[in-house]
PDB file of N, CA and C in Angstrom:
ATOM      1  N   UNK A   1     105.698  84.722  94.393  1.00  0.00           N
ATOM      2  CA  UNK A   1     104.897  85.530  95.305  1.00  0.00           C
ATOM      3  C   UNK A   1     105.821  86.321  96.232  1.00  0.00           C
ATOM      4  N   UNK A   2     106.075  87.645  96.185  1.00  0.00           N
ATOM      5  CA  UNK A   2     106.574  88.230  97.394  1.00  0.00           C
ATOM      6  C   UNK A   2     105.946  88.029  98.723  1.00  0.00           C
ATOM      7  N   UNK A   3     107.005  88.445  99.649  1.00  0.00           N
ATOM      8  CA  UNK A   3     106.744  88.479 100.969  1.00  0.00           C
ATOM      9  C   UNK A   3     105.768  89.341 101.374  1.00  0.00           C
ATOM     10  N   UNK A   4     104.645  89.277 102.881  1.00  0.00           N
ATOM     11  CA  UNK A   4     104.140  90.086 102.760  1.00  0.00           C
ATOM     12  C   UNK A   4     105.075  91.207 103.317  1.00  0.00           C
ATOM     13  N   UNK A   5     105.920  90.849 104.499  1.00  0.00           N
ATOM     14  CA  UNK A   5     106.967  92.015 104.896  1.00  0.00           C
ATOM     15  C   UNK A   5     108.247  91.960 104.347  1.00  0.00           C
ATOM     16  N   UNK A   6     108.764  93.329 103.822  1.00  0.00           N
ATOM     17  CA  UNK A   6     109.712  93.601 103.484  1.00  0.00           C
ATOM     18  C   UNK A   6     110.813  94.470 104.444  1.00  0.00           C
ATOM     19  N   UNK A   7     111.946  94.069 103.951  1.00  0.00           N
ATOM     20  CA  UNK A   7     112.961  94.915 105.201  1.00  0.00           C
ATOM     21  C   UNK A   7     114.264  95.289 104.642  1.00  0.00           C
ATOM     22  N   UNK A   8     114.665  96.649 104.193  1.00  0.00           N
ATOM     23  CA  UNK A   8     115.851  97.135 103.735  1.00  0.00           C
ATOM     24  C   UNK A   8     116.577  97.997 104.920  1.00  0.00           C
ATOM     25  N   UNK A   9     117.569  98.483 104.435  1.00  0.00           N
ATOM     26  CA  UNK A   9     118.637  99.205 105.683  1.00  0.00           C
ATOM     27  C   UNK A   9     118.749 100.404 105.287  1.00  0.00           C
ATOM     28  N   UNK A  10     118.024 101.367 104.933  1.00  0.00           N
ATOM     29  CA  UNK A  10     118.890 102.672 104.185  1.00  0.00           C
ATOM     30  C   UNK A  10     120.003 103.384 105.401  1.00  0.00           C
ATOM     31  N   UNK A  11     120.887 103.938 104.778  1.00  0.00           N
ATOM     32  CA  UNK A  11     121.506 104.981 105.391  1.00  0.00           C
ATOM     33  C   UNK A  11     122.093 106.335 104.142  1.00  0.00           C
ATOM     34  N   UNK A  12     122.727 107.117 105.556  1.00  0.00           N
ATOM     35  CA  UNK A  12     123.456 108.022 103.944  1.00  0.00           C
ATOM     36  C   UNK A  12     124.495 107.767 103.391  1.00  0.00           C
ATOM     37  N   UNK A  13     124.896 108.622 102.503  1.00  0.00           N
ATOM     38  CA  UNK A  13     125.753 108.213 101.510  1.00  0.00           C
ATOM     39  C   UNK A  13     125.509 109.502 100.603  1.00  0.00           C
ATOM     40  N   UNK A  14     126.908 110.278 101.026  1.00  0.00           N
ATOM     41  CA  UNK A  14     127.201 111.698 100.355  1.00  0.00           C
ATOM     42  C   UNK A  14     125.708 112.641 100.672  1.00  0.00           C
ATOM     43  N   UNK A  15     125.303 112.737 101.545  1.00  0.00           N
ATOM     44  CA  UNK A  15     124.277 113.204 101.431  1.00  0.00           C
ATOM     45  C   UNK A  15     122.666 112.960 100.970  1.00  0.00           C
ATOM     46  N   UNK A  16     123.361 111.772 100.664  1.00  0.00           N
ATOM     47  CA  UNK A  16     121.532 110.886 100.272  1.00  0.00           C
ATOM     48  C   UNK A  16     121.295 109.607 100.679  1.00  0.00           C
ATOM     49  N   UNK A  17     120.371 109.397 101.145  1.00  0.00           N
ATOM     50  CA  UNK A  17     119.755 108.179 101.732  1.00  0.00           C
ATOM     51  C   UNK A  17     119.577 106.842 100.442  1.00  0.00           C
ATOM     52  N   UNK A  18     120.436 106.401 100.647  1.00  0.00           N
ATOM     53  CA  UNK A  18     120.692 105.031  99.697  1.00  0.00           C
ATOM     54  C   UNK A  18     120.631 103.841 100.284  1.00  0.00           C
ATOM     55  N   UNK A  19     119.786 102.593 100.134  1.00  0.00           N
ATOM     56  CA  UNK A  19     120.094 101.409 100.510  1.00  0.00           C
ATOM     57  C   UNK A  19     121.045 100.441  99.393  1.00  0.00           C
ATOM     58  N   UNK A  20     121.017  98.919  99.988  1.00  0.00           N
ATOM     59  CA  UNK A  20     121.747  97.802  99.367  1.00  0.00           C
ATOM     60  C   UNK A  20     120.856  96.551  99.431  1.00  0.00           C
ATOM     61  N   UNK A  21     120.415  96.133  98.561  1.00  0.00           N
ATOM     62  CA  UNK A  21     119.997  95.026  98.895  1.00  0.00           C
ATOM     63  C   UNK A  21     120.401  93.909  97.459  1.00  0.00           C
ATOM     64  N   UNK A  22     121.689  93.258  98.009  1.00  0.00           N
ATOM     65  CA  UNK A  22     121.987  92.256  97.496  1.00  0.00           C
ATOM     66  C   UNK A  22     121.141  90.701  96.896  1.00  0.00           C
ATOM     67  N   UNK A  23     119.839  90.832  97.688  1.00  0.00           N
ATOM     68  CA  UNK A  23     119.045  90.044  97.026  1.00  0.00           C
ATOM     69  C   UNK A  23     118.522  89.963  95.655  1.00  0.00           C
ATOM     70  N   UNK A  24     118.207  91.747  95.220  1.00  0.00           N
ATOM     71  CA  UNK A  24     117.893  91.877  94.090  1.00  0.00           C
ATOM     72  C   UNK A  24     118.715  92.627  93.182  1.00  0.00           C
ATOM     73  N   UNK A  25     120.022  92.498  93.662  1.00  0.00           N
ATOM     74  CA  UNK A  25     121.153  93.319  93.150  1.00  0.00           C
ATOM     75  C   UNK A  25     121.234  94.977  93.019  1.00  0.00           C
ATOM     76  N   UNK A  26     120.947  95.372  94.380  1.00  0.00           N
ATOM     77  CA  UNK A  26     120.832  96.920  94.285  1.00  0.00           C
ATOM     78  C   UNK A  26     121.710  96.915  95.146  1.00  0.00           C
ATOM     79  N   UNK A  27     123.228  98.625  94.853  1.00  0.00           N
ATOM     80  CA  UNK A  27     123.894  98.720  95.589  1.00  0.00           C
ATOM     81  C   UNK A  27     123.827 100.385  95.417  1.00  0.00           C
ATOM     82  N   UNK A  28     123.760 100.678  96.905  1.00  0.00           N
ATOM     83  CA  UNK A  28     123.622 102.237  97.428  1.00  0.00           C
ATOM     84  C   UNK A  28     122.795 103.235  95.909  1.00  0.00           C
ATOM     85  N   UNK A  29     121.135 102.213  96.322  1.00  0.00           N
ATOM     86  CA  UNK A  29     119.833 103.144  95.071  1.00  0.00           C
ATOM     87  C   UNK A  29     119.525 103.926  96.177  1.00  0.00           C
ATOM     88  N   UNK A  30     119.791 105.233  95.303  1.00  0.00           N
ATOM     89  CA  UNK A  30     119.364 105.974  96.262  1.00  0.00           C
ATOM     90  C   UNK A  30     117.607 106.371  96.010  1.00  0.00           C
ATOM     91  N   UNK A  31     117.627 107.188  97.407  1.00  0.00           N
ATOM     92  CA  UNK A  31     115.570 107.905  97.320  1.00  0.00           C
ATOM     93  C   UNK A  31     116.358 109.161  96.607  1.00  0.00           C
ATOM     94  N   UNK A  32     114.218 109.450  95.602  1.00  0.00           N
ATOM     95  CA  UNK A  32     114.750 110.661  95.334  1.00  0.00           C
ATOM     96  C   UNK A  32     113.382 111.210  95.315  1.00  0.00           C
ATOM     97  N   UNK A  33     113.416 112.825  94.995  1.00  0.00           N
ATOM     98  CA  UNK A  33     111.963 113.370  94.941  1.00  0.00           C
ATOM     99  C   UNK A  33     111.007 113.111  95.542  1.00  0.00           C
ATOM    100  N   UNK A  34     111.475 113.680  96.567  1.00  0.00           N
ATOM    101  CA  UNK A  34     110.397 113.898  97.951  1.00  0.00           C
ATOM    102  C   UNK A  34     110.390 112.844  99.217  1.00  0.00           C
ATOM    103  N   UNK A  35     111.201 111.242  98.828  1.00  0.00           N
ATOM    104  CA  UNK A  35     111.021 110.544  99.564  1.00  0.00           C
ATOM    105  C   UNK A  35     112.164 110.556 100.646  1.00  0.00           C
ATOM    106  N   UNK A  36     113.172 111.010 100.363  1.00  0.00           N
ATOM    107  CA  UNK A  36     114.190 111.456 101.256  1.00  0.00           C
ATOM    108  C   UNK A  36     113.909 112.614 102.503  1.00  0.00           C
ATOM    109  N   UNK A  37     113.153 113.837 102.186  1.00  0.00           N
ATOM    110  CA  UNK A  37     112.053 114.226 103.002  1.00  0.00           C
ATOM    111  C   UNK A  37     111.189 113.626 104.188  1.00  0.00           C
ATOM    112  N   UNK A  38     110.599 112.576 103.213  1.00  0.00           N
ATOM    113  CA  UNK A  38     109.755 111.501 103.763  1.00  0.00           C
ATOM    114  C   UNK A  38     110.343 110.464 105.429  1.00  0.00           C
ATOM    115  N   UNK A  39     111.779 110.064 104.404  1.00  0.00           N
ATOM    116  CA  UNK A  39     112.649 108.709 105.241  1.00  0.00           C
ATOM    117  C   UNK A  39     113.090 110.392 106.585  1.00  0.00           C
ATOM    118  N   UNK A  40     113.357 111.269 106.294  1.00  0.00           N
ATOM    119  CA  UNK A  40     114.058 112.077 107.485  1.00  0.00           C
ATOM    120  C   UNK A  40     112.752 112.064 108.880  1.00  0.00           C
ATOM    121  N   UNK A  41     111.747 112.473 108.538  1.00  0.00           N
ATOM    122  CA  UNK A  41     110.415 112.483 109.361  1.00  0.00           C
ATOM    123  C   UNK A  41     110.396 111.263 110.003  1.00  0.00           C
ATOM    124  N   UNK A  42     110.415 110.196 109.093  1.00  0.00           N
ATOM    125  CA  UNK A  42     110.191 108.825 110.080  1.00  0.00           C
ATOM    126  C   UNK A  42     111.419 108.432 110.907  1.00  0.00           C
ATOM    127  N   UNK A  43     112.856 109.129 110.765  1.00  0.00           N
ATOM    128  CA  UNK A  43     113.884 108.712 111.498  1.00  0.00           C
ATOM    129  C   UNK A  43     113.987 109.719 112.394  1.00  0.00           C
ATOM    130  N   UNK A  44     113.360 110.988 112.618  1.00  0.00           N
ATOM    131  CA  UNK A  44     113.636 112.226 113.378  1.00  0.00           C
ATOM    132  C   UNK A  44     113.996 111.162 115.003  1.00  0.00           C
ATOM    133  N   UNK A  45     113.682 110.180 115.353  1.00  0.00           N
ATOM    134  CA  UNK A  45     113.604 109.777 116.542  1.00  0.00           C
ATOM    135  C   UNK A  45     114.957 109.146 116.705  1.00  0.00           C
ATOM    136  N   UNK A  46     115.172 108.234 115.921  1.00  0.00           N
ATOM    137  CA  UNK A  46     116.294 107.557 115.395  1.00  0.00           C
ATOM    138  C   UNK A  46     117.539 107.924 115.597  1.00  0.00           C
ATOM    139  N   UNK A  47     118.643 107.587 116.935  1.00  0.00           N
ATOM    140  CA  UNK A  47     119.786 108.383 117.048  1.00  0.00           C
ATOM    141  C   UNK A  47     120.289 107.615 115.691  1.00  0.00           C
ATOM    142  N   UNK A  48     121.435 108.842 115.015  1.00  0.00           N
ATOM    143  CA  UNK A  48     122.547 108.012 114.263  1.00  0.00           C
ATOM    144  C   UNK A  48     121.642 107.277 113.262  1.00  0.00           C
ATOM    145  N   UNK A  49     120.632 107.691 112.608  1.00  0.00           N
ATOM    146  CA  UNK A  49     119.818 107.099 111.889  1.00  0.00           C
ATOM    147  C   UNK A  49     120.898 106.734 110.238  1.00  0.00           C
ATOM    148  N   UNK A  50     121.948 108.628 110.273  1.00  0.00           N
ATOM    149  CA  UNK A  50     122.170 108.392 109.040  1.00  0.00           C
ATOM    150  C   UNK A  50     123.128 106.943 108.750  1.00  0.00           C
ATOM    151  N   UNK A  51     123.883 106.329 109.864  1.00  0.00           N
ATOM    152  CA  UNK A  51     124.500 105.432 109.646  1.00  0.00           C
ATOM    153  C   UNK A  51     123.839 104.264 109.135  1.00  0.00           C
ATOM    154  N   UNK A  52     122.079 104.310 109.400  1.00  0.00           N
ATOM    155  CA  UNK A  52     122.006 102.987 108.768  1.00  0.00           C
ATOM    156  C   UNK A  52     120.353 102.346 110.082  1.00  0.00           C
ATOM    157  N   UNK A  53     119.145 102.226 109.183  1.00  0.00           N
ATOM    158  CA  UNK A  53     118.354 102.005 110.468  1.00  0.00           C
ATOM    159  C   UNK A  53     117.455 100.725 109.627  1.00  0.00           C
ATOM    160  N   UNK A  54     116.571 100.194 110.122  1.00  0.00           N
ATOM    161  CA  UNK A  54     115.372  99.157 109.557  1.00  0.00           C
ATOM    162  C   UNK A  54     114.414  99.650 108.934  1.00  0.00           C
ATOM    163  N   UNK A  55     113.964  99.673 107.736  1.00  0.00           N
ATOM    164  CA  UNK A  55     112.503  99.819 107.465  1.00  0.00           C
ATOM    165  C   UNK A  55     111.893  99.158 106.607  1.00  0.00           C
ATOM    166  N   UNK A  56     111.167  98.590 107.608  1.00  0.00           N
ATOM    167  CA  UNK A  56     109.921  97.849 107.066  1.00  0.00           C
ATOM    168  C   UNK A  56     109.155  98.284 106.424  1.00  0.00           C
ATOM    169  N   UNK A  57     108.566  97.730 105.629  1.00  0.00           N
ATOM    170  CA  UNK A  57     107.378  98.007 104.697  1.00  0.00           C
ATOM    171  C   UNK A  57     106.528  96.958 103.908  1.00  0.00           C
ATOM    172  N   UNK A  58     105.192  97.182 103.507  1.00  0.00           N
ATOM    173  CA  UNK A  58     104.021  96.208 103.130  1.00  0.00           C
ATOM    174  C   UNK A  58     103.038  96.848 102.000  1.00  0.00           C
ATOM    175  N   UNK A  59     102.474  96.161 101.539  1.00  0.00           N
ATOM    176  CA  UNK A  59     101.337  96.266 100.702  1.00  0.00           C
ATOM    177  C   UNK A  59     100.032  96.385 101.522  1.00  0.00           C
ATOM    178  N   UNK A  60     100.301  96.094 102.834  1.00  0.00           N
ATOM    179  CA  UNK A  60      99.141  95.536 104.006  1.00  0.00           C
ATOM    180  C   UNK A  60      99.684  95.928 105.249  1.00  0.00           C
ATOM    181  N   UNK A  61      98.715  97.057 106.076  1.00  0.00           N
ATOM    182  CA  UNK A  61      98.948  97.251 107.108  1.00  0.00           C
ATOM    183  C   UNK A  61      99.297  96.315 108.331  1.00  0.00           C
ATOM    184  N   UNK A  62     100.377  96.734 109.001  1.00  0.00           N
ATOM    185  CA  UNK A  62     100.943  96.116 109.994  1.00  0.00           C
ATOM    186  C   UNK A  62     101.325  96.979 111.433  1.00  0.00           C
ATOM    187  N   UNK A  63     101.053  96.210 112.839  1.00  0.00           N
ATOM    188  CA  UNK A  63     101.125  96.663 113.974  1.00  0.00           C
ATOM    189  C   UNK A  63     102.188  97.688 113.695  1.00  0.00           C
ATOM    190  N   UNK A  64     102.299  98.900 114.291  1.00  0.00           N
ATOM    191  CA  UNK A  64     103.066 100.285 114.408  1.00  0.00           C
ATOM    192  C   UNK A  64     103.454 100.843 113.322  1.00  0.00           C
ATOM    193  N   UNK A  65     102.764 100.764 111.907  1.00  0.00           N
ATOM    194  CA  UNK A  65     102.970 101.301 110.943  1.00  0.00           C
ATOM    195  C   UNK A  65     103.293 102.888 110.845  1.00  0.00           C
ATOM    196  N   UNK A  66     104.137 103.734 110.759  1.00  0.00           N
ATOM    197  CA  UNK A  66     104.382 105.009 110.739  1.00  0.00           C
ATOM    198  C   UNK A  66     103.240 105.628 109.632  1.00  0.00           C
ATOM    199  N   UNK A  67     103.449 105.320 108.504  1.00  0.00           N
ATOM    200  CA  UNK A  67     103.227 105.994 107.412  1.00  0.00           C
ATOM    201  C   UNK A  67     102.556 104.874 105.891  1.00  0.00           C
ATOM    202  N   UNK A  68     100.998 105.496 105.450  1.00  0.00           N
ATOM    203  CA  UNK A  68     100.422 104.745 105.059  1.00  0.00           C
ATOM    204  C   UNK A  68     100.838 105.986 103.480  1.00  0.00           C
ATOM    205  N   UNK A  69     101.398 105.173 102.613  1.00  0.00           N
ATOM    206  CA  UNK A  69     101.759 105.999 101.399  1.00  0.00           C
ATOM    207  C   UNK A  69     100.683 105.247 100.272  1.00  0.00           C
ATOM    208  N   UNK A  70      99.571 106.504  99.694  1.00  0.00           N
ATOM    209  CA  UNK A  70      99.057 105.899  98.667  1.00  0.00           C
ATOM    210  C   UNK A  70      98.890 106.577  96.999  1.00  0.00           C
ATOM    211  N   UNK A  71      99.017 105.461  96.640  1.00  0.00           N
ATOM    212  CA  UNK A  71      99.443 105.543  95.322  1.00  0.00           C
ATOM    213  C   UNK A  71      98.599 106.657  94.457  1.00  0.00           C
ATOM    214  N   UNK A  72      99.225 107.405  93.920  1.00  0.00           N
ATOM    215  CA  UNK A  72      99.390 108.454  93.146  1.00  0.00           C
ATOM    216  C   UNK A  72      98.805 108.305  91.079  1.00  0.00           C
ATOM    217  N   UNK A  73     100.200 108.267  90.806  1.00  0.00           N
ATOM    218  CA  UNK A  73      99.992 107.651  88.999  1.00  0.00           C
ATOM    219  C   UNK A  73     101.479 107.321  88.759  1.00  0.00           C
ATOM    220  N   UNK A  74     101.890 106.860  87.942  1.00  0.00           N
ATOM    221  CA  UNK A  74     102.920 106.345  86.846  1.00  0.00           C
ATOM    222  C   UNK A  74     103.558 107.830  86.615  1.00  0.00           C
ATOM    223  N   UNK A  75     105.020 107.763  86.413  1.00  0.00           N
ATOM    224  CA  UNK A  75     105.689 108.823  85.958  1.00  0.00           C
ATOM    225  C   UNK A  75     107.410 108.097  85.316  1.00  0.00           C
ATOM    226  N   UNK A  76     107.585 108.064  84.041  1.00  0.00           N
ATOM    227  CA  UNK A  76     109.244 107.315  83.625  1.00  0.00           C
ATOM    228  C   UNK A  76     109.441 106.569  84.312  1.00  0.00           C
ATOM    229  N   UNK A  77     108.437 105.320  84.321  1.00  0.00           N
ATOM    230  CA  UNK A  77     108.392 104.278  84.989  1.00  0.00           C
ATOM    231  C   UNK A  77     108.296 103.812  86.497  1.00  0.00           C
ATOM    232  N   UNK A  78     108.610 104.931  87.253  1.00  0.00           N
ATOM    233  CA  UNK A  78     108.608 105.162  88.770  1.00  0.00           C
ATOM    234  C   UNK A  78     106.912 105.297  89.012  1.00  0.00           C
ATOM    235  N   UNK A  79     106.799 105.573  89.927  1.00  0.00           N
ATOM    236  CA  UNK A  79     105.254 105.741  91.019  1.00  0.00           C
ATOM    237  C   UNK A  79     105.694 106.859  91.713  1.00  0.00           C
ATOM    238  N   UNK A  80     104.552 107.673  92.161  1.00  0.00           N
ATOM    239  CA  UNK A  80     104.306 108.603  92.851  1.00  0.00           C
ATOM    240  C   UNK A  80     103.257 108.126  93.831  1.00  0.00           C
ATOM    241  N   UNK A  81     103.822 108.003  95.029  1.00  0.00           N
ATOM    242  CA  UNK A  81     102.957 108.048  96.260  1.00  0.00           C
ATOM    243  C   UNK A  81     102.653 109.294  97.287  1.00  0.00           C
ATOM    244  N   UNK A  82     101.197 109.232  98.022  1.00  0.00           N
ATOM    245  CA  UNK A  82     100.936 110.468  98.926  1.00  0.00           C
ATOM    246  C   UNK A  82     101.126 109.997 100.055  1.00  0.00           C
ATOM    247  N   UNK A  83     101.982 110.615 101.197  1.00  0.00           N
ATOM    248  CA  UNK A  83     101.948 110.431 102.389  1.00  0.00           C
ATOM    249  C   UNK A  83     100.849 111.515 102.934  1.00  0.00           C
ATOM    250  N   UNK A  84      99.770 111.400 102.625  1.00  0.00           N
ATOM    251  CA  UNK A  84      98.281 111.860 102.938  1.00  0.00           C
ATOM    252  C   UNK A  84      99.057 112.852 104.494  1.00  0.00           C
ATOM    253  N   UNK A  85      99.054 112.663 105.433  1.00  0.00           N
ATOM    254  CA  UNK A  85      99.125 112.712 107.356  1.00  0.00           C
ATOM    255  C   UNK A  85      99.834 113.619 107.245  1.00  0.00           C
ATOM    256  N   UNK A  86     100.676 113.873 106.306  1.00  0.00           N
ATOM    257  CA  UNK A  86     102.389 114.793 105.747  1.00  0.00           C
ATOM    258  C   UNK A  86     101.902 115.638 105.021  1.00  0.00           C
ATOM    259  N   UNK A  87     100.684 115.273 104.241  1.00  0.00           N
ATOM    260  CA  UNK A  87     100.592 116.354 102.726  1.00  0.00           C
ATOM    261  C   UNK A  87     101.986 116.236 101.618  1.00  0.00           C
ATOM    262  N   UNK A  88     102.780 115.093 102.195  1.00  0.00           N
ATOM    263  CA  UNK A  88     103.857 115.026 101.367  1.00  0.00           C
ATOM    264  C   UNK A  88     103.953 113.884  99.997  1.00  0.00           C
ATOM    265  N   UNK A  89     104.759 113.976  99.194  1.00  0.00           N
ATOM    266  CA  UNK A  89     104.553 113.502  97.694  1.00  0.00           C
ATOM    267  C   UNK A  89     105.725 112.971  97.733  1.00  0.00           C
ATOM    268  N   UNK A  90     105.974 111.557  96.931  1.00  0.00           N
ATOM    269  CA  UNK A  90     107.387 110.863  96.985  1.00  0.00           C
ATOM    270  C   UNK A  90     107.795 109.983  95.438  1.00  0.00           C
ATOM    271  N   UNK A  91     108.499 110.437  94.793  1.00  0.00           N
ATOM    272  CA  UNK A  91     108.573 109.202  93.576  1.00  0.00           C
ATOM    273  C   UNK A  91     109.321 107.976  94.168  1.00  0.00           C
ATOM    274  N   UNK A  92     108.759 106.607  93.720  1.00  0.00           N
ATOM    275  CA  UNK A  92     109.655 105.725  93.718  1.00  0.00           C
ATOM    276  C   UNK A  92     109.747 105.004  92.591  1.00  0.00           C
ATOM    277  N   UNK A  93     111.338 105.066  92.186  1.00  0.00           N
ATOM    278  CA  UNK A  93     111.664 104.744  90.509  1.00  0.00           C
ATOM    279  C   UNK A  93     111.351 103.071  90.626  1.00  0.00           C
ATOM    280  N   UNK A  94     111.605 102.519  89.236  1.00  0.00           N
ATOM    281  CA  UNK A  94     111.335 101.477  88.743  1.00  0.00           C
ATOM    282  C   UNK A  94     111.837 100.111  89.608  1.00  0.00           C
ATOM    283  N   UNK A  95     112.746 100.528  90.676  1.00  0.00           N
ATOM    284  CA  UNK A  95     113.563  99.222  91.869  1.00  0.00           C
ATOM    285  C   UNK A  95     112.313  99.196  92.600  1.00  0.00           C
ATOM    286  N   UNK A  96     111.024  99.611  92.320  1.00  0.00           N
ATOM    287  CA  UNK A  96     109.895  99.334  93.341  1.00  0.00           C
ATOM    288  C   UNK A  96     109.531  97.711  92.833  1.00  0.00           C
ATOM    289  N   UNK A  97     109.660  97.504  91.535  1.00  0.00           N
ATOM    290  CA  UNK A  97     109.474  96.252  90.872  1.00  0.00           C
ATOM    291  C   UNK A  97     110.311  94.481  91.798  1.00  0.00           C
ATOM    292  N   UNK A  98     111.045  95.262  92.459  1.00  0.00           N
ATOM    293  CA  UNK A  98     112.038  94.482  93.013  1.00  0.00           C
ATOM    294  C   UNK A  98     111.736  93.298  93.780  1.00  0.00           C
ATOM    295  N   UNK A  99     110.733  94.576  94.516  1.00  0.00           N
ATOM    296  CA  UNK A  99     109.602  93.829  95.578  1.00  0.00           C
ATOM    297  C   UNK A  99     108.345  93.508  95.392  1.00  0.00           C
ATOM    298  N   UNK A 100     107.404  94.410  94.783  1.00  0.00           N
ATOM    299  CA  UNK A 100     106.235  94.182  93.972  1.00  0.00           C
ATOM    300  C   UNK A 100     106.264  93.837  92.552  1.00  0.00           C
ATOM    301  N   UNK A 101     105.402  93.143  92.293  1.00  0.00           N
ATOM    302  CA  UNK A 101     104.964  93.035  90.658  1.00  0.00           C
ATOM    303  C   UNK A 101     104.476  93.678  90.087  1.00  0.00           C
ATOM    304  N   UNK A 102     103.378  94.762  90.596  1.00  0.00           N
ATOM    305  CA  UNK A 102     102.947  96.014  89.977  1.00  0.00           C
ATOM    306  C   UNK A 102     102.774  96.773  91.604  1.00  0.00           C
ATOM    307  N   UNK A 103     103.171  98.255  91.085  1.00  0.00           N
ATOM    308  CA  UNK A 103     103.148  98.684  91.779  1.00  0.00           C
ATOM    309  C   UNK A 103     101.249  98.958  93.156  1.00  0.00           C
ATOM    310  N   UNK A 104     101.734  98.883  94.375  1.00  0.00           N
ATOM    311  CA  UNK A 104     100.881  98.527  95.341  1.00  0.00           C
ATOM    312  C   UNK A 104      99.901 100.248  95.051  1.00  0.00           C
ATOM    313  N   UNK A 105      98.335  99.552  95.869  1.00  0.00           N
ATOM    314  CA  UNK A 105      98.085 100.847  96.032  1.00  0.00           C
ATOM    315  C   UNK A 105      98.119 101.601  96.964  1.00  0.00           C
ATOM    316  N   UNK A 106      98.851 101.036  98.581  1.00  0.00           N
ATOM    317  CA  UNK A 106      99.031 101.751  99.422  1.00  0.00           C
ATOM    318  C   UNK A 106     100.191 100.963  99.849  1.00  0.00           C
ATOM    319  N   UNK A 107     101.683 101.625 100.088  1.00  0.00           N
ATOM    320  CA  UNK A 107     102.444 100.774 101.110  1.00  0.00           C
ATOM    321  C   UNK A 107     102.758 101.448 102.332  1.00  0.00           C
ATOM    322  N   UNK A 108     102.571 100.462 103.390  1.00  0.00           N
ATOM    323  CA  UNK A 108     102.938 101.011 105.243  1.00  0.00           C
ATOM    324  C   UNK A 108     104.058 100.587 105.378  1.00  0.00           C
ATOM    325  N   UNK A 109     104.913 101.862 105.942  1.00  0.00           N
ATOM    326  CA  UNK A 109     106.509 101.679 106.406  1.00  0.00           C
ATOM    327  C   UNK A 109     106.544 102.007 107.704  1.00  0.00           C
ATOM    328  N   UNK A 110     107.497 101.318 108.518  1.00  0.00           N
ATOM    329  CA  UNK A 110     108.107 102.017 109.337  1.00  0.00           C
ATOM    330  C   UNK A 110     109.566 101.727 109.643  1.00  0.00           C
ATOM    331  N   UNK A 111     110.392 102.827 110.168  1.00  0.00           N
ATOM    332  CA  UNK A 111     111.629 103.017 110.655  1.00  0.00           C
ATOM    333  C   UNK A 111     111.968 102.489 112.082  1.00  0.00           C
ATOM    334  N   UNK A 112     112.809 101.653 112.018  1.00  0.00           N
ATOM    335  CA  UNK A 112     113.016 101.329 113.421  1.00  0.00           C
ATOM    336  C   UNK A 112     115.278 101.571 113.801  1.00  0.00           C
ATOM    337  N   UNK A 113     115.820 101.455 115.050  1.00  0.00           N
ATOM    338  CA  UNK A 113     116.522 101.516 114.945  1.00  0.00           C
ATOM    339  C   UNK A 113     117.300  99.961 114.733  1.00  0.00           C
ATOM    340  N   UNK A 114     118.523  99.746 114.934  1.00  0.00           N
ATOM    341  CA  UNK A 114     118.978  98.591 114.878  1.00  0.00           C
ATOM    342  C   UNK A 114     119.057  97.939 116.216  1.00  0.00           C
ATOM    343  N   UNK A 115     119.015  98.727 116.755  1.00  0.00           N
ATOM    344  CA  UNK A 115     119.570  98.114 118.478  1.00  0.00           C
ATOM    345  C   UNK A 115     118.134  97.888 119.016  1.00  0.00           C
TER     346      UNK A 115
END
C-alpha cells in the first residue's frame, strides 16, 4: 500500500528540473512536457527554488494544496494530467508507477521551501 503523502526534492540540473529518490532508485528523472512549466508556477515564491525545494503530493486532497492535477488519458506509458486553474497540460512518464499502482485520478501538490 503506498503512502497517502508523498515527498520528493526536485531541483535543476542543466536546465531541467530533475529529482532523486533513492527509495525507488531514481537519479536526477527529470519533468518533461509541460510539467516543468507547471513545477516553475508553484515555486515562483520559492527563493533559490532551483537549488532544490519540497513537494508534496497525494492521490487525496490535503491542507494548502497548490494544485489539483486531473487525469487526462495514457500516452507511451506516461499520463497526461490537467492543471484545470492553469489551463495547463503535463505528461508524467512511467516513474509515476513508483508511487502509485495505477495511475491516480487527481493528484494535489504543493511546493514548499526547505527552511
Amino acid at each position: 500500500m503506498n503512502n497517502s503523502m508523498m515527498v520528493i526534492f526536485p531541483y535543476r540540473h542543466h536546465q531541467t528540473w530533475v529529482f532523486d529518490d533513492e527509495k525507488v532508485g531514481l537519479v536526477q528523472e527529470p519533468f518533461v512536457n509541460g510539467v516543468p512549466e507547471m513545477i516553475d508556477i508553484l515555486v515562483q515564491d520559492i527563493h533559490h527554488a532551483e537549488e532544490g525545494f519540497k513537494l508534496l503530493f497525494s492521490a487525496q486532497p490535503f491542507p494548502g494544496y497548490q494544485a489539483e492535477l486531473v487525469w487526462q488519458r495514457e500516452e507511451y506509458g506516461g499520463h497526461w494530467y490537467l492543471w484545470t486553474n492553469k489551463n495547463m497540460s503535463g505528461w508524467l512518464c512511467p516513474a509515476l508507477f513508483k508511487y502509485f499502482m495505477q495511475p491516480p485520478t487527481k493528484i494535489y501538490c504543493q511546493a514548499q521551501s526547505f527552511g
